[in-house]
PDB file of N, CA and C in Angstrom:
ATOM      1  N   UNK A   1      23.420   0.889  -3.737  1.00  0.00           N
ATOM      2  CA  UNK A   1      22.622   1.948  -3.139  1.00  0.00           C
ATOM      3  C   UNK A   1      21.849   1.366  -1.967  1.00  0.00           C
ATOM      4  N   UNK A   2      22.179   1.955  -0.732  1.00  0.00           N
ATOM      5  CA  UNK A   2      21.054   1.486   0.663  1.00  0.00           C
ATOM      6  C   UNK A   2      20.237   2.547   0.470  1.00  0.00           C
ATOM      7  N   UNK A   3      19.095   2.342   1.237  1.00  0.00           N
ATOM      8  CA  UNK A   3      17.932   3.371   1.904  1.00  0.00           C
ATOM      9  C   UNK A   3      18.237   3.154   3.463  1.00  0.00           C
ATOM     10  N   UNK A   4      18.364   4.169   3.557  1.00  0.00           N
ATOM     11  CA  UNK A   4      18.330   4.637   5.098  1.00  0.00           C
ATOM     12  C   UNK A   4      16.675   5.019   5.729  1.00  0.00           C
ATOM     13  N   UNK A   5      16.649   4.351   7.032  1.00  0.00           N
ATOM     14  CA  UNK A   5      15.327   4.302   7.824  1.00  0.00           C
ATOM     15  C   UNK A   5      14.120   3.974   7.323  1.00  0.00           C
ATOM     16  N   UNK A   6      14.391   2.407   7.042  1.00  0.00           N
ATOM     17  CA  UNK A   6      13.218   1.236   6.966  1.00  0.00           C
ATOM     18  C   UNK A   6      12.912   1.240   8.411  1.00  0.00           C
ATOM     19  N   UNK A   7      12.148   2.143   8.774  1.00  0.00           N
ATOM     20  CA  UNK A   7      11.631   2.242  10.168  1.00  0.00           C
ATOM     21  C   UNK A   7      10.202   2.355  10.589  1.00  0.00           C
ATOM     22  N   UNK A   8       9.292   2.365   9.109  1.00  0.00           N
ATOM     23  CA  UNK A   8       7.862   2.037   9.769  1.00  0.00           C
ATOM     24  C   UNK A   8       7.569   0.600   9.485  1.00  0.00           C
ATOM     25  N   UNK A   9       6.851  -0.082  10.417  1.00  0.00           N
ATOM     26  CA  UNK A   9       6.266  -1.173  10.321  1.00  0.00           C
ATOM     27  C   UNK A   9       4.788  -1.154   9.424  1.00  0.00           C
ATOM     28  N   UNK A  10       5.014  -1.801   8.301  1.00  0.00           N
ATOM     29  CA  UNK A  10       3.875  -1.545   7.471  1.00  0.00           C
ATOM     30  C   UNK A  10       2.947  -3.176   7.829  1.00  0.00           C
ATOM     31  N   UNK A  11       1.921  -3.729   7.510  1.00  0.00           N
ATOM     32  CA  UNK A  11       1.250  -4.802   7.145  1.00  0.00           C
ATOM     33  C   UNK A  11       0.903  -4.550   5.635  1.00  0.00           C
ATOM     34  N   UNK A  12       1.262  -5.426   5.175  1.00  0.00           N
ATOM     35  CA  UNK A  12       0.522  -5.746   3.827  1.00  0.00           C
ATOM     36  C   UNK A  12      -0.583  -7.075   3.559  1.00  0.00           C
ATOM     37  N   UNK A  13      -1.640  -5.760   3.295  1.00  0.00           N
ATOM     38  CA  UNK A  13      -2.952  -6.749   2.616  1.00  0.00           C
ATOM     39  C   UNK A  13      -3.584  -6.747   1.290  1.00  0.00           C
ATOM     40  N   UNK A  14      -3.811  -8.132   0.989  1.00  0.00           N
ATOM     41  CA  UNK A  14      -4.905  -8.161  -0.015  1.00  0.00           C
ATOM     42  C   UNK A  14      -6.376  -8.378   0.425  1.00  0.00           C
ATOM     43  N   UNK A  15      -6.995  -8.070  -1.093  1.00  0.00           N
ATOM     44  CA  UNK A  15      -8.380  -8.724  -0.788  1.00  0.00           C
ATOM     45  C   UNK A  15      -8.956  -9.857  -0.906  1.00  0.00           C
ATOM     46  N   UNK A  16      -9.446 -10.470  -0.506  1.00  0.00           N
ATOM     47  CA  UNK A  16      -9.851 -12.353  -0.233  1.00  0.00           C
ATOM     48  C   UNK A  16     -11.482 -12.081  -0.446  1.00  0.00           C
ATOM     49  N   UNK A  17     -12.030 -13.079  -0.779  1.00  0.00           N
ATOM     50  CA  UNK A  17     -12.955 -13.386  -1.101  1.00  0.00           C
ATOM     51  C   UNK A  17     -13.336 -14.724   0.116  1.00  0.00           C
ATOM     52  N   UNK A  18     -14.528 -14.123   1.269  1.00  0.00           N
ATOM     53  CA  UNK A  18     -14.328 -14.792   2.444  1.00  0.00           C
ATOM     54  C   UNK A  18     -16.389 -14.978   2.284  1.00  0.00           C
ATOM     55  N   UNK A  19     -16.606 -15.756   2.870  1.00  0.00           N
ATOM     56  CA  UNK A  19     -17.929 -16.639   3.168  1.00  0.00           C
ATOM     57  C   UNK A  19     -19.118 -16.068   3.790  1.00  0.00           C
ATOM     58  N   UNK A  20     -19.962 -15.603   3.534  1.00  0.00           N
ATOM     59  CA  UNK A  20     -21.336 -14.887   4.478  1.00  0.00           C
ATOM     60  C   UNK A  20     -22.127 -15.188   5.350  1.00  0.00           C
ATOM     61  N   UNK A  21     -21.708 -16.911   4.902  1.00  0.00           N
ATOM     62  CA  UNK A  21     -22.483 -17.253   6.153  1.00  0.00           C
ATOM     63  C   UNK A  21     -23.917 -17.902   5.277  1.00  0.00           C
ATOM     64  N   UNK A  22     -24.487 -17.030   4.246  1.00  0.00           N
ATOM     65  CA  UNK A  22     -25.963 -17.008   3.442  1.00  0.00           C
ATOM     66  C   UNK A  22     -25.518 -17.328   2.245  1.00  0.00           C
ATOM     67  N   UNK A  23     -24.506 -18.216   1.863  1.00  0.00           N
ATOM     68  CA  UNK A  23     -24.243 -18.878   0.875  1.00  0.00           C
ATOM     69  C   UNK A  23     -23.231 -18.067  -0.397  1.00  0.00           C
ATOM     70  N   UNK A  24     -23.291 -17.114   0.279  1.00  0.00           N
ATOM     71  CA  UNK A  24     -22.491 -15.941  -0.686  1.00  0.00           C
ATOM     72  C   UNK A  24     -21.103 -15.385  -0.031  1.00  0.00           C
ATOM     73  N   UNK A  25     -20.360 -14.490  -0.737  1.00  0.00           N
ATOM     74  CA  UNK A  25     -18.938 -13.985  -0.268  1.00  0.00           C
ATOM     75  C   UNK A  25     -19.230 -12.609  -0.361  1.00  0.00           C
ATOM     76  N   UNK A  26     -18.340 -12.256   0.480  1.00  0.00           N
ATOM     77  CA  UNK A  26     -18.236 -10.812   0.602  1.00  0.00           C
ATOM     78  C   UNK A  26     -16.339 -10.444   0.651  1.00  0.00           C
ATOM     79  N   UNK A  27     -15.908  -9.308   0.125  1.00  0.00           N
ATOM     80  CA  UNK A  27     -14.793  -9.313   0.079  1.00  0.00           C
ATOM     81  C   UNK A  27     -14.285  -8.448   1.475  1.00  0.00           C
ATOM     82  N   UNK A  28     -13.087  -9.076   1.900  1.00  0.00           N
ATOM     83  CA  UNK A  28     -12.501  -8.441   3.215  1.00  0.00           C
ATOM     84  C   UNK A  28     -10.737  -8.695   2.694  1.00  0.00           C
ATOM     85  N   UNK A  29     -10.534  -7.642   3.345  1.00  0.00           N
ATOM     86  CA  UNK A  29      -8.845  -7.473   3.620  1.00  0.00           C
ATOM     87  C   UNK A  29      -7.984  -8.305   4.242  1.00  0.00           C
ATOM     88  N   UNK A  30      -6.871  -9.315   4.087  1.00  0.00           N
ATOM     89  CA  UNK A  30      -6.635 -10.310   4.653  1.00  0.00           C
ATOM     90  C   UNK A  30      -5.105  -9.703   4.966  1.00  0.00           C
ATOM     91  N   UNK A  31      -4.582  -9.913   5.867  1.00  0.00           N
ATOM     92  CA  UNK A  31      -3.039  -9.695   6.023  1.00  0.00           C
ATOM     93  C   UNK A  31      -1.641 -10.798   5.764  1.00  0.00           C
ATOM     94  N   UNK A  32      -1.582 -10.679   4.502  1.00  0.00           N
ATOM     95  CA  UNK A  32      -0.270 -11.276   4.109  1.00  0.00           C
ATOM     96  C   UNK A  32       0.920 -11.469   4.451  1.00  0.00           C
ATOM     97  N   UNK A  33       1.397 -10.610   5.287  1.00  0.00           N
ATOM     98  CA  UNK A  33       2.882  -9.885   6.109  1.00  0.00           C
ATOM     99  C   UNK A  33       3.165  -8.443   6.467  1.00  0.00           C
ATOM    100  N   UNK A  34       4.397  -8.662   6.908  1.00  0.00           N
ATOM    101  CA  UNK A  34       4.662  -7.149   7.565  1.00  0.00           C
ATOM    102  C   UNK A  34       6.231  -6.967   6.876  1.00  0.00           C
ATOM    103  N   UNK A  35       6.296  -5.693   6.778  1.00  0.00           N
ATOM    104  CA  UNK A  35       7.603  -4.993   5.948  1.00  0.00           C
ATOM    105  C   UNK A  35       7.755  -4.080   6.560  1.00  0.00           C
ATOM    106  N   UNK A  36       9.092  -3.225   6.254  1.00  0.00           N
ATOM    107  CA  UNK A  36       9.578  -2.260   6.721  1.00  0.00           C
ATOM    108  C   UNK A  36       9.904  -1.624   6.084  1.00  0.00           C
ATOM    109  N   UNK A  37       9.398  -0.165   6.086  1.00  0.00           N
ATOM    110  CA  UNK A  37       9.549   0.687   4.694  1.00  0.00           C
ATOM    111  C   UNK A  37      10.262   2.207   5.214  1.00  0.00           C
ATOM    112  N   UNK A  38       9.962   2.995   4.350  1.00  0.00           N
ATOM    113  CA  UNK A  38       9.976   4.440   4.946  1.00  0.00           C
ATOM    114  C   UNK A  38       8.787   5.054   4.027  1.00  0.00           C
ATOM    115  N   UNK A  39       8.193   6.258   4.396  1.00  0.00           N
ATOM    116  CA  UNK A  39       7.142   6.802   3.627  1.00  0.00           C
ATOM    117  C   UNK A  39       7.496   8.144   3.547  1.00  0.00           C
ATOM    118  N   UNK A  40       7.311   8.509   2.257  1.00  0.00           N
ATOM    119  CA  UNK A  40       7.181  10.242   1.459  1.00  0.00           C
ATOM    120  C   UNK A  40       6.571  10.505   1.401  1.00  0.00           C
ATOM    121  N   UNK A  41       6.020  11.352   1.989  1.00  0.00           N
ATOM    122  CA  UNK A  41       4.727  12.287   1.315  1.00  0.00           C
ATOM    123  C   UNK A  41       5.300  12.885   0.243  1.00  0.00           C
ATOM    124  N   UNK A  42       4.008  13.161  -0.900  1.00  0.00           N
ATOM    125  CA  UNK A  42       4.123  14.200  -1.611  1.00  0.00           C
ATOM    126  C   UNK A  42       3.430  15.262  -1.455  1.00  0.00           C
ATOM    127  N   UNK A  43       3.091  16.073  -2.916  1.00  0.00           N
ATOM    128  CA  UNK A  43       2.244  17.073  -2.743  1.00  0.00           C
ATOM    129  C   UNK A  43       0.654  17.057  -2.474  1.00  0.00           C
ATOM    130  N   UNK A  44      -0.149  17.649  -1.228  1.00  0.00           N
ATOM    131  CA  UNK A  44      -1.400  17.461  -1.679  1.00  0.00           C
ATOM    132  C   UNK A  44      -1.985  18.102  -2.542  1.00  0.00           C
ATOM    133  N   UNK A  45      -3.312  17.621  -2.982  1.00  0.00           N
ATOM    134  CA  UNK A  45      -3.970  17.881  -3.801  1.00  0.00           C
ATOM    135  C   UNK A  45      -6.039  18.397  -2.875  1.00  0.00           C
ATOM    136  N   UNK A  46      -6.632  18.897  -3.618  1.00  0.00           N
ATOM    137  CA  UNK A  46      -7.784  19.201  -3.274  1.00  0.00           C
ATOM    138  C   UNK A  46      -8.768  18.773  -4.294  1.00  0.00           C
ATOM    139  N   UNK A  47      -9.708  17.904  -4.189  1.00  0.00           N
ATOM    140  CA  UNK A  47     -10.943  18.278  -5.157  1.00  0.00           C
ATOM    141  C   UNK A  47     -12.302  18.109  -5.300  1.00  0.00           C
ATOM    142  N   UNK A  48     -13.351  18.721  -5.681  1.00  0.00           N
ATOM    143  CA  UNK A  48     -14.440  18.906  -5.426  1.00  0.00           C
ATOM    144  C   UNK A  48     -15.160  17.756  -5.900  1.00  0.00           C
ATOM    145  N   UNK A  49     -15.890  16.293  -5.375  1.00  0.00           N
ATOM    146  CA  UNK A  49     -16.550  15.521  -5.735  1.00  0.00           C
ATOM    147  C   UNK A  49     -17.803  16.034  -5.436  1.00  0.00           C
ATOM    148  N   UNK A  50     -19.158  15.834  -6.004  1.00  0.00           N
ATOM    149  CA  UNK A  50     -20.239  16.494  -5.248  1.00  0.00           C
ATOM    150  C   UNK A  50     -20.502  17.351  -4.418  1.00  0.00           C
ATOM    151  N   UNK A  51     -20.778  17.408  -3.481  1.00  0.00           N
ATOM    152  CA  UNK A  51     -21.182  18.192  -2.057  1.00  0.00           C
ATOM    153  C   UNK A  51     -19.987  17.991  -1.269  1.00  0.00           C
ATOM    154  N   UNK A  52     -18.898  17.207  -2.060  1.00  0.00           N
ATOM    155  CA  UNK A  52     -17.887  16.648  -0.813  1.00  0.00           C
ATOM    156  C   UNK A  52     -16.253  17.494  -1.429  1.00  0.00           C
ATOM    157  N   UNK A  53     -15.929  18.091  -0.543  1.00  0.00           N
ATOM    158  CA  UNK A  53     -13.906  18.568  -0.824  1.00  0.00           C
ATOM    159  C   UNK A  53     -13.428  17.516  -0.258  1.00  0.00           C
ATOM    160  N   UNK A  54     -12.502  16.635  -1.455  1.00  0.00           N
ATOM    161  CA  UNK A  54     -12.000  15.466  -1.328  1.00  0.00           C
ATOM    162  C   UNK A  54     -10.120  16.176  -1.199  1.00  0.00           C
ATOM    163  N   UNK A  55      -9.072  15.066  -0.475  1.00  0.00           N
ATOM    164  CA  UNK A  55      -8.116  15.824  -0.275  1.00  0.00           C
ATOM    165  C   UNK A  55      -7.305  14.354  -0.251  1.00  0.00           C
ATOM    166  N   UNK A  56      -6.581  14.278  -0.945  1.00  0.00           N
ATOM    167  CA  UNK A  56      -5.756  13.417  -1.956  1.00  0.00           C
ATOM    168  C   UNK A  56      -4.268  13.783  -1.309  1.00  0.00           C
ATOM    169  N   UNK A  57      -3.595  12.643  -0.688  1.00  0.00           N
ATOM    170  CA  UNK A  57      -2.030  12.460  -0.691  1.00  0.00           C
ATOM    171  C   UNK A  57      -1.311  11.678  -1.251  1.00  0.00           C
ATOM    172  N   UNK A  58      -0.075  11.660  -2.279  1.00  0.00           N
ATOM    173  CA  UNK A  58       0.453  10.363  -2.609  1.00  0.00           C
ATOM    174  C   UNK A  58       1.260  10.365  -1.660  1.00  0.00           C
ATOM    175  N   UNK A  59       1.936   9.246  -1.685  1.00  0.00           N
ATOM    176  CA  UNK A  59       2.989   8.787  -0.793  1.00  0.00           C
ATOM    177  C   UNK A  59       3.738   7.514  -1.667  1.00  0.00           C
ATOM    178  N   UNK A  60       5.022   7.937  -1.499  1.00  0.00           N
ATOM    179  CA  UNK A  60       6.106   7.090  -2.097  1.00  0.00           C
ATOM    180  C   UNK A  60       6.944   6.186  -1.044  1.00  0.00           C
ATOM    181  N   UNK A  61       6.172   4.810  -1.132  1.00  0.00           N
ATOM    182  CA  UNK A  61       6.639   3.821   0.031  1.00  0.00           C
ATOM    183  C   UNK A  61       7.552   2.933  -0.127  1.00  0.00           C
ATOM    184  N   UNK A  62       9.115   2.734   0.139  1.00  0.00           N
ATOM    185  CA  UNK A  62      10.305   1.912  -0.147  1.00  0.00           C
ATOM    186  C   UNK A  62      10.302   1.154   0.697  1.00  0.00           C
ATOM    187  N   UNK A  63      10.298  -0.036   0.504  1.00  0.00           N
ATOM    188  CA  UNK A  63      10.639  -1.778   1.008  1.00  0.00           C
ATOM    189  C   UNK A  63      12.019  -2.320   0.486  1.00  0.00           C
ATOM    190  N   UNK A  64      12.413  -3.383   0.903  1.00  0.00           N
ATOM    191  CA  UNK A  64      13.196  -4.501   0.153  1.00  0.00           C
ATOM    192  C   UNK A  64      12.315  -5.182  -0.463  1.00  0.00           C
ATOM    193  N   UNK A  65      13.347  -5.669  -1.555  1.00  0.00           N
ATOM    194  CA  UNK A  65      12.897  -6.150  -3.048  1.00  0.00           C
ATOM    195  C   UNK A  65      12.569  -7.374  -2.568  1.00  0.00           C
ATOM    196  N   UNK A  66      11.601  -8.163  -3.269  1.00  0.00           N
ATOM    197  CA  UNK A  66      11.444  -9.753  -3.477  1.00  0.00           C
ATOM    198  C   UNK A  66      11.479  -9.600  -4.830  1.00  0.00           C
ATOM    199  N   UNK A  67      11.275 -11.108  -4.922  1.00  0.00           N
ATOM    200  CA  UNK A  67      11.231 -11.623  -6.279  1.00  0.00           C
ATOM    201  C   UNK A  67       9.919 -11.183  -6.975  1.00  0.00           C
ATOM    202  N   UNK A  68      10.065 -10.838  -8.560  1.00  0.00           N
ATOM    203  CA  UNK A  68       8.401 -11.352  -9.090  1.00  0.00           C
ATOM    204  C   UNK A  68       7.913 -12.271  -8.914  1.00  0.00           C
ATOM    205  N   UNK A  69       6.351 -12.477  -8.258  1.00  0.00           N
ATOM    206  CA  UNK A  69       5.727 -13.651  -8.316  1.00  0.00           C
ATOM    207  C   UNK A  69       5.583 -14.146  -6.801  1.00  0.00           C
ATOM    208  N   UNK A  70       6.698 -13.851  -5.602  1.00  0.00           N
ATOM    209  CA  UNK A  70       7.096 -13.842  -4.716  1.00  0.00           C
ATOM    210  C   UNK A  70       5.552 -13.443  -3.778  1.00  0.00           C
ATOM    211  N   UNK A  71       5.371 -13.845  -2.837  1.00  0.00           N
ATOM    212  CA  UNK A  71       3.987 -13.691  -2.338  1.00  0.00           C
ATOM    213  C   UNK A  71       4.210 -11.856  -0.999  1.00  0.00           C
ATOM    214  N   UNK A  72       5.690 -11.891  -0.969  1.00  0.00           N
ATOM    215  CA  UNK A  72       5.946 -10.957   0.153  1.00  0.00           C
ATOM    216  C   UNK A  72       5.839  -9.653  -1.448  1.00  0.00           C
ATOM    217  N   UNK A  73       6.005  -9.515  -2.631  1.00  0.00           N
ATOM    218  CA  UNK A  73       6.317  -8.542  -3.762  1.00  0.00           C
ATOM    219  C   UNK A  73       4.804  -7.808  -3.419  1.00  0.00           C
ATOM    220  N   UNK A  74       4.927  -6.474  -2.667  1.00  0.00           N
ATOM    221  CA  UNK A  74       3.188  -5.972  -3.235  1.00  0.00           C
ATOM    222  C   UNK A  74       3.317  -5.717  -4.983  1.00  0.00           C
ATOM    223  N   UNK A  75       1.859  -5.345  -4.622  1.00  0.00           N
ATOM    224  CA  UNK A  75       1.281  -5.486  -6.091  1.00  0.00           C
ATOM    225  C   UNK A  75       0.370  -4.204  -6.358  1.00  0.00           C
ATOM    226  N   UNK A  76      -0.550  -3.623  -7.148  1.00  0.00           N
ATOM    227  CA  UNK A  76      -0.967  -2.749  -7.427  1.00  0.00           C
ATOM    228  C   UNK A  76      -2.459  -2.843  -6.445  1.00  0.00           C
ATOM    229  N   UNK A  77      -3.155  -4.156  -6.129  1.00  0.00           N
ATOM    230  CA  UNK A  77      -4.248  -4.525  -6.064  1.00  0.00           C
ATOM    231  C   UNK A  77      -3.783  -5.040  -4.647  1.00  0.00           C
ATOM    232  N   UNK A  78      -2.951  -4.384  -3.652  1.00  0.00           N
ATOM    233  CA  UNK A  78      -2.821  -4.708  -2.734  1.00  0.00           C
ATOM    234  C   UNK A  78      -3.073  -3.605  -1.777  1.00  0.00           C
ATOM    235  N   UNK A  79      -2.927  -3.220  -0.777  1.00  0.00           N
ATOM    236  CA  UNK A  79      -2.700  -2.226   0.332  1.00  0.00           C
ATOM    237  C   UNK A  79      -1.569  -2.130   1.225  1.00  0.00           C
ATOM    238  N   UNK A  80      -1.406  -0.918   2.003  1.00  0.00           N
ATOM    239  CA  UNK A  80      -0.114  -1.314   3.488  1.00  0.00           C
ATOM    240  C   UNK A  80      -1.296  -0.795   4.447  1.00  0.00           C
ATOM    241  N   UNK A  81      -1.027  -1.072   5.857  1.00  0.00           N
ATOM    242  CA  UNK A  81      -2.323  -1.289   7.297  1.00  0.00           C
ATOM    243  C   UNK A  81      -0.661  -0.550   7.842  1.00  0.00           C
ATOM    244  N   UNK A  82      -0.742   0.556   8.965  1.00  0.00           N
ATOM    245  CA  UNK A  82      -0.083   1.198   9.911  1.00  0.00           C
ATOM    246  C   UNK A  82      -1.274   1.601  10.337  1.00  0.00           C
ATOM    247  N   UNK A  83      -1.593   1.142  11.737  1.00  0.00           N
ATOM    248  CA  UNK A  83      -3.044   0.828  12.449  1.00  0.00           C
ATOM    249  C   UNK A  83      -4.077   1.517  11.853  1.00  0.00           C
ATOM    250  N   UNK A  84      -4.193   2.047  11.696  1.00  0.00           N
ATOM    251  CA  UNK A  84      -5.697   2.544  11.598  1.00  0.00           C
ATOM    252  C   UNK A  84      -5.312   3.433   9.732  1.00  0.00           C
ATOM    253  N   UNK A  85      -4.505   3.717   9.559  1.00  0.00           N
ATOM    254  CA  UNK A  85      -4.315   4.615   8.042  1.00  0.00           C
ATOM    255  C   UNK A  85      -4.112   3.178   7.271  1.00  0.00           C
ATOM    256  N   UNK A  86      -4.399   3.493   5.781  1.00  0.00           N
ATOM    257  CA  UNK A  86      -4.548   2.494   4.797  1.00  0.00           C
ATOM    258  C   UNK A  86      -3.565   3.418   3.652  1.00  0.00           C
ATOM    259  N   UNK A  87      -3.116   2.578   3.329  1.00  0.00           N
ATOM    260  CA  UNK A  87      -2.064   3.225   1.883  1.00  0.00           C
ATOM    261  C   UNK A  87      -2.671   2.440   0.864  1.00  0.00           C
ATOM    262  N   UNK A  88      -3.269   2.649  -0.239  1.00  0.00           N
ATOM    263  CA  UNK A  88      -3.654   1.892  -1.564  1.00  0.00           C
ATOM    264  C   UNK A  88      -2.259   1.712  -2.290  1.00  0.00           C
ATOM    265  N   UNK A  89      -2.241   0.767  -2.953  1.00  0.00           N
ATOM    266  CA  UNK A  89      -0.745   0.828  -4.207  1.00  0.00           C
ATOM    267  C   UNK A  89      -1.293   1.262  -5.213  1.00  0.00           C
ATOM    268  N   UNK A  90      -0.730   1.858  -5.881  1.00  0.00           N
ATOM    269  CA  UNK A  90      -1.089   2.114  -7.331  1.00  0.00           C
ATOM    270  C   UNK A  90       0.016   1.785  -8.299  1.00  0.00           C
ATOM    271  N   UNK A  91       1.335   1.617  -7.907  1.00  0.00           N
ATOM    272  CA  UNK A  91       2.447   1.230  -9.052  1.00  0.00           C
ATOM    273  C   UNK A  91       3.332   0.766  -8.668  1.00  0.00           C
ATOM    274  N   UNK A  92       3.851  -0.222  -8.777  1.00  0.00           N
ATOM    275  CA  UNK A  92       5.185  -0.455  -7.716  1.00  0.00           C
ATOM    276  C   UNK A  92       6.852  -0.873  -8.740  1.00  0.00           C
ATOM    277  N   UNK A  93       7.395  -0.177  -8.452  1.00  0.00           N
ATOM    278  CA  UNK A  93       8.743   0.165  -9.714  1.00  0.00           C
ATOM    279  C   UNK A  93      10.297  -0.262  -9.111  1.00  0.00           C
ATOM    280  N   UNK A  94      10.852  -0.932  -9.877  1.00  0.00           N
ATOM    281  CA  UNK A  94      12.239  -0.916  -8.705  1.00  0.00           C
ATOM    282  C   UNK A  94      12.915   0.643  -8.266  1.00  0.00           C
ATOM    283  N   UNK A  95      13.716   0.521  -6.950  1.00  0.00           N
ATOM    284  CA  UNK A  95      14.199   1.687  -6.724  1.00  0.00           C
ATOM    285  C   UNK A  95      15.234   2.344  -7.015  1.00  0.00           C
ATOM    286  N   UNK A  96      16.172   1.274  -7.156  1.00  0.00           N
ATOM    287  CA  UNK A  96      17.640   1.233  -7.553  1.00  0.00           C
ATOM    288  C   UNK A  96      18.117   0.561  -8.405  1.00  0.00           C
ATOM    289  N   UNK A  97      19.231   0.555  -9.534  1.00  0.00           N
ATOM    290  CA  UNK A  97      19.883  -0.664 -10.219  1.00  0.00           C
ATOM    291  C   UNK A  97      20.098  -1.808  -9.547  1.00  0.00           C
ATOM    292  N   UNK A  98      20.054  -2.651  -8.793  1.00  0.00           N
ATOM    293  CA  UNK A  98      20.882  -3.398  -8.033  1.00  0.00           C
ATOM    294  C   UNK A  98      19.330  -3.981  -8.263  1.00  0.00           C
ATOM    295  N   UNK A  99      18.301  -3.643  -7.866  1.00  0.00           N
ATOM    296  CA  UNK A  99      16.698  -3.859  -7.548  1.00  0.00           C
ATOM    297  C   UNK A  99      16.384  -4.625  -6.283  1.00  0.00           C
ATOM    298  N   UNK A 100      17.252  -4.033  -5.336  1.00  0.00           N
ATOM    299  CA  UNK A 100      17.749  -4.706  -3.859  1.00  0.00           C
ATOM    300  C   UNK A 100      16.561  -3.739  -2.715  1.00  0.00           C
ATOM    301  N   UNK A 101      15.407  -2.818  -3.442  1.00  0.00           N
ATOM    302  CA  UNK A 101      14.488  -2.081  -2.934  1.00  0.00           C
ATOM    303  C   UNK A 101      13.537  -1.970  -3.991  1.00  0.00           C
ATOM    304  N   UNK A 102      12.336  -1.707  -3.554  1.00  0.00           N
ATOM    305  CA  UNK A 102      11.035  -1.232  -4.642  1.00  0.00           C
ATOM    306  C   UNK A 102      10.449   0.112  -4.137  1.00  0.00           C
ATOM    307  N   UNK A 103       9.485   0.977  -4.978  1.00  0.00           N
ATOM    308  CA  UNK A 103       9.317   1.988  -4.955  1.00  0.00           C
ATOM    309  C   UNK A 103       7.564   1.797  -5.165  1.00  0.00           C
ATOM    310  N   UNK A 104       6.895   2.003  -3.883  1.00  0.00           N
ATOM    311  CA  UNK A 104       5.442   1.867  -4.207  1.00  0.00           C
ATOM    312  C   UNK A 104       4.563   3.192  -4.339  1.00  0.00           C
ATOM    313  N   UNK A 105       3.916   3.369  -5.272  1.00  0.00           N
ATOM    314  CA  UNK A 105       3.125   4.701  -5.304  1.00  0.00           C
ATOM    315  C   UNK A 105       1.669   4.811  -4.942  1.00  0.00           C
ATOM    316  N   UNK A 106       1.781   4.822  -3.687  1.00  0.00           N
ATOM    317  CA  UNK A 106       0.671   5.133  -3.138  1.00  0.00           C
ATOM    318  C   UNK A 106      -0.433   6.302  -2.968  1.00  0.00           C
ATOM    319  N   UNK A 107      -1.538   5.712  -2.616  1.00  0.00           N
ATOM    320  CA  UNK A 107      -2.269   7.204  -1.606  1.00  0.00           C
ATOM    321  C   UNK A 107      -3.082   6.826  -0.883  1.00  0.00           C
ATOM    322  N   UNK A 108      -3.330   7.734   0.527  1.00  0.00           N
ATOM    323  CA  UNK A 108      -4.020   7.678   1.672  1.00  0.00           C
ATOM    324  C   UNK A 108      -5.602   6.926   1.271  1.00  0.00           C
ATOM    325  N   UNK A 109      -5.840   6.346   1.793  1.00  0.00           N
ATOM    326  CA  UNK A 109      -7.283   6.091   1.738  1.00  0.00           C
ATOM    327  C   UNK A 109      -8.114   6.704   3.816  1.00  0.00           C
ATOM    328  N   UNK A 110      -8.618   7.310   2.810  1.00  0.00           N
ATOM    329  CA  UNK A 110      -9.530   8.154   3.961  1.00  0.00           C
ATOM    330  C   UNK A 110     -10.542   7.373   4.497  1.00  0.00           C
ATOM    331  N   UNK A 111     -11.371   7.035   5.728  1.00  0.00           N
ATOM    332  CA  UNK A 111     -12.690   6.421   5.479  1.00  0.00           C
ATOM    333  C   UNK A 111     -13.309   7.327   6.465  1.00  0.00           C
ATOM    334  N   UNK A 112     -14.614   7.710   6.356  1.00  0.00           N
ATOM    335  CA  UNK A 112     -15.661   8.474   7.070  1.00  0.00           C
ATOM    336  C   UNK A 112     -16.102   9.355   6.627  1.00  0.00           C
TER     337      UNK A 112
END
């Protein structure tokens, strides 16, 4: 099984634990590599947090496979960077028998 149109350029980051300067760390986003995926939207969603209408997209993001353990394999506790939008992972599953692609289940992270 191929996937047709690994055509966005994703970055993949984790979070690092980086220096303050005042003897302490603060956590920042570090960039690990770049992949080539395609992205699904799914269905949105709407919902009322406080004073705030929050608006929720998943997105189903396909890469080539690495290995487990493999430093290029995202992970749940990772992110994808396409400039300025952030994709969170939340599950990442093989795509096919062969496991020659992965299947990441994402959603938008909003900021502002």
């Amino acid at each position: 099984m191929t996937v047709r149109g690994l055509n966005r350029r994703l970055v993949l980051e984790e979070p690092a634990r980086v220096a303050d300067g005042a003897g302490g760390f603060t956590e920042a986003w570090v960039p690990i590599g770049v992949v080539w995926a395609t992205l699904k939207p799914g269905t949105g969603r709407e919902r009322i947090g406080g004073n705030l209408t929050l608006s929720e997209v998943p997105y189903r993001i396909t890469v080539r496979a690495a290995p487990f353990g493999a430093p290029s394999r995202p992970r749940p506790d990772q992110r994808f960077r396409e400039g300025a939008r952030l994709f969170r992972i939340l599950a990442v599953a093989d795509h096919d028998p062969d496991r020659a692609y992965l299947t990441c289940h994402c959603t938008e992270e909003v900021s502002g």
